[in-house]
C-alpha atoms as a PDB file:
ATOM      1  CA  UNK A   1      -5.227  -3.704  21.493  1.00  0.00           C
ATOM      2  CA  UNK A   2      -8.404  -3.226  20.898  1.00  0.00           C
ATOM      3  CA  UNK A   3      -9.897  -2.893  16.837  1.00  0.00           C
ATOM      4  CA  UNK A   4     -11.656   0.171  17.661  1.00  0.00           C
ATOM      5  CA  UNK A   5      -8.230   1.986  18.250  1.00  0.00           C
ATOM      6  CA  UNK A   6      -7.495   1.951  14.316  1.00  0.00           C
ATOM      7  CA  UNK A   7     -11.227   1.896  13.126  1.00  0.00           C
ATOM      8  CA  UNK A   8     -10.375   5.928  12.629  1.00  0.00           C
ATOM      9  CA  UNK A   9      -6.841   4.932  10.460  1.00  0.00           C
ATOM     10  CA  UNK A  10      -8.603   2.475   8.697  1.00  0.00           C
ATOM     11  CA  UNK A  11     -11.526   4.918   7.933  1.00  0.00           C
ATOM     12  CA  UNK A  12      -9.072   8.128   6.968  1.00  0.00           C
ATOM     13  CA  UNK A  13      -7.495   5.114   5.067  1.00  0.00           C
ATOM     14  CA  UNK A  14      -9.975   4.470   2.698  1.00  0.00           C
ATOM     15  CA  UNK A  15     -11.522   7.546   2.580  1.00  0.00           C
ATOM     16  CA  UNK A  16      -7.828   8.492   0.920  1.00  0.00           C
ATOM     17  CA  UNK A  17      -8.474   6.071  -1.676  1.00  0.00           C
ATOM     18  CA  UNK A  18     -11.412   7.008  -2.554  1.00  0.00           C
ATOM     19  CA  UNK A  19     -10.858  10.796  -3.006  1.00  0.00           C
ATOM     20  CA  UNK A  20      -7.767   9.918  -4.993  1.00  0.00           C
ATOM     21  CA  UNK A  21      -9.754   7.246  -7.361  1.00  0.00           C
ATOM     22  CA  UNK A  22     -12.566   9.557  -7.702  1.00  0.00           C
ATOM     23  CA  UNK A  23     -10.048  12.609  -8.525  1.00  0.00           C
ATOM     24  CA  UNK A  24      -8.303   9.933 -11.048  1.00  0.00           C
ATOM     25  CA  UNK A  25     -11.831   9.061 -12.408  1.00  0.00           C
ATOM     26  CA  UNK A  26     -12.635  13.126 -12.863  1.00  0.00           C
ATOM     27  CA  UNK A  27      -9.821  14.381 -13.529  1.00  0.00           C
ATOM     28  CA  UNK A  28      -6.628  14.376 -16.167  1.00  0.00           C
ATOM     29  CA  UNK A  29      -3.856  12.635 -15.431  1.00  0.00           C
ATOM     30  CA  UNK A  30      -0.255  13.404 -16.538  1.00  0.00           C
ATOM     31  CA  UNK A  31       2.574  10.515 -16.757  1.00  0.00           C
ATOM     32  CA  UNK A  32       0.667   7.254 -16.655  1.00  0.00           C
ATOM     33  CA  UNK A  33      -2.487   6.274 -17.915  1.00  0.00           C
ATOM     34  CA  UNK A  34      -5.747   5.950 -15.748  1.00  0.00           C
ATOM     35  CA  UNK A  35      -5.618   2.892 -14.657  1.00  0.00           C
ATOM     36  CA  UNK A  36      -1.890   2.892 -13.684  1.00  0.00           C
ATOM     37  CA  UNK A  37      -2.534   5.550 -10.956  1.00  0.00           C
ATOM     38  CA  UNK A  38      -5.754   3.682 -10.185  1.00  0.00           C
ATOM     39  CA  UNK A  39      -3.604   0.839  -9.517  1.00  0.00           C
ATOM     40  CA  UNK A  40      -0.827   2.739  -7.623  1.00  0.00           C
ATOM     41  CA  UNK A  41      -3.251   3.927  -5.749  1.00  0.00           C
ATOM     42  CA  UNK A  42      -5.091   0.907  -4.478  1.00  0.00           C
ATOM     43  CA  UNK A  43      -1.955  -1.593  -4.244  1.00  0.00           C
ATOM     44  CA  UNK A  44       0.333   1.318  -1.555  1.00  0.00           C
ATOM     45  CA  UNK A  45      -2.194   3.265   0.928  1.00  0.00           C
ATOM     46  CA  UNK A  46      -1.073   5.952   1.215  1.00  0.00           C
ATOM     47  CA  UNK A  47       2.268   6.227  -0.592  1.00  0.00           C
ATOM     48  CA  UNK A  48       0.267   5.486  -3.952  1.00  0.00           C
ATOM     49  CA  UNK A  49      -2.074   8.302  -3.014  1.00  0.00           C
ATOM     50  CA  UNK A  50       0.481  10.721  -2.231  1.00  0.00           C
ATOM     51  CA  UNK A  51       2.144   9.928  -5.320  1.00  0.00           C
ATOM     52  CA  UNK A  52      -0.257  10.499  -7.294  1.00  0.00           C
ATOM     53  CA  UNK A  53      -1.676  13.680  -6.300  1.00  0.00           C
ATOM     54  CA  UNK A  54       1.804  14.928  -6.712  1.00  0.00           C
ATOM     55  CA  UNK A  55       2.988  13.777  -9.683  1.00  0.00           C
ATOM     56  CA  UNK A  56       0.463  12.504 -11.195  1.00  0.00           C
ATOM     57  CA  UNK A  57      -2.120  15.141 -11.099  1.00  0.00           C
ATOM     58  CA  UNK A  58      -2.352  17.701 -14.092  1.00  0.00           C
ATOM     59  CA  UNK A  59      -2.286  20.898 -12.735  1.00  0.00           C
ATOM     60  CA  UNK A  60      -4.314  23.874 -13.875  1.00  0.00           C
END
């Protein structure tokens, strides 16, 4: 296969990441600290990212 075929995973990929470390940066976060979720997030795209923004998210 050709690399082009996942250049648009790859992209939604890290575009992911970055909307969940920039929402981690902005934001407050509820069970771990900061850099935990930060961590999470970069070390299990996109299981990391999903966790977070549903557990680790403070809502309202």
């Amino acid at each position: 296969m050709e690399w082009a075929a996942f250049a648009p995973i790859i992209v939604l990929g890290v575009a992911f990441v970055v909307y969940c470390l920039v929402d981690i940066v902005r934001g407050e976060v509820q069970h771990l600290p900061k850099w935990a979720w930060a961590a999470i997030c970069l070390l299990s795209v996109p299981l990391g990212g999903i966790v977070y923004l549903l557990l680790g998210r403070r809502q309202g």
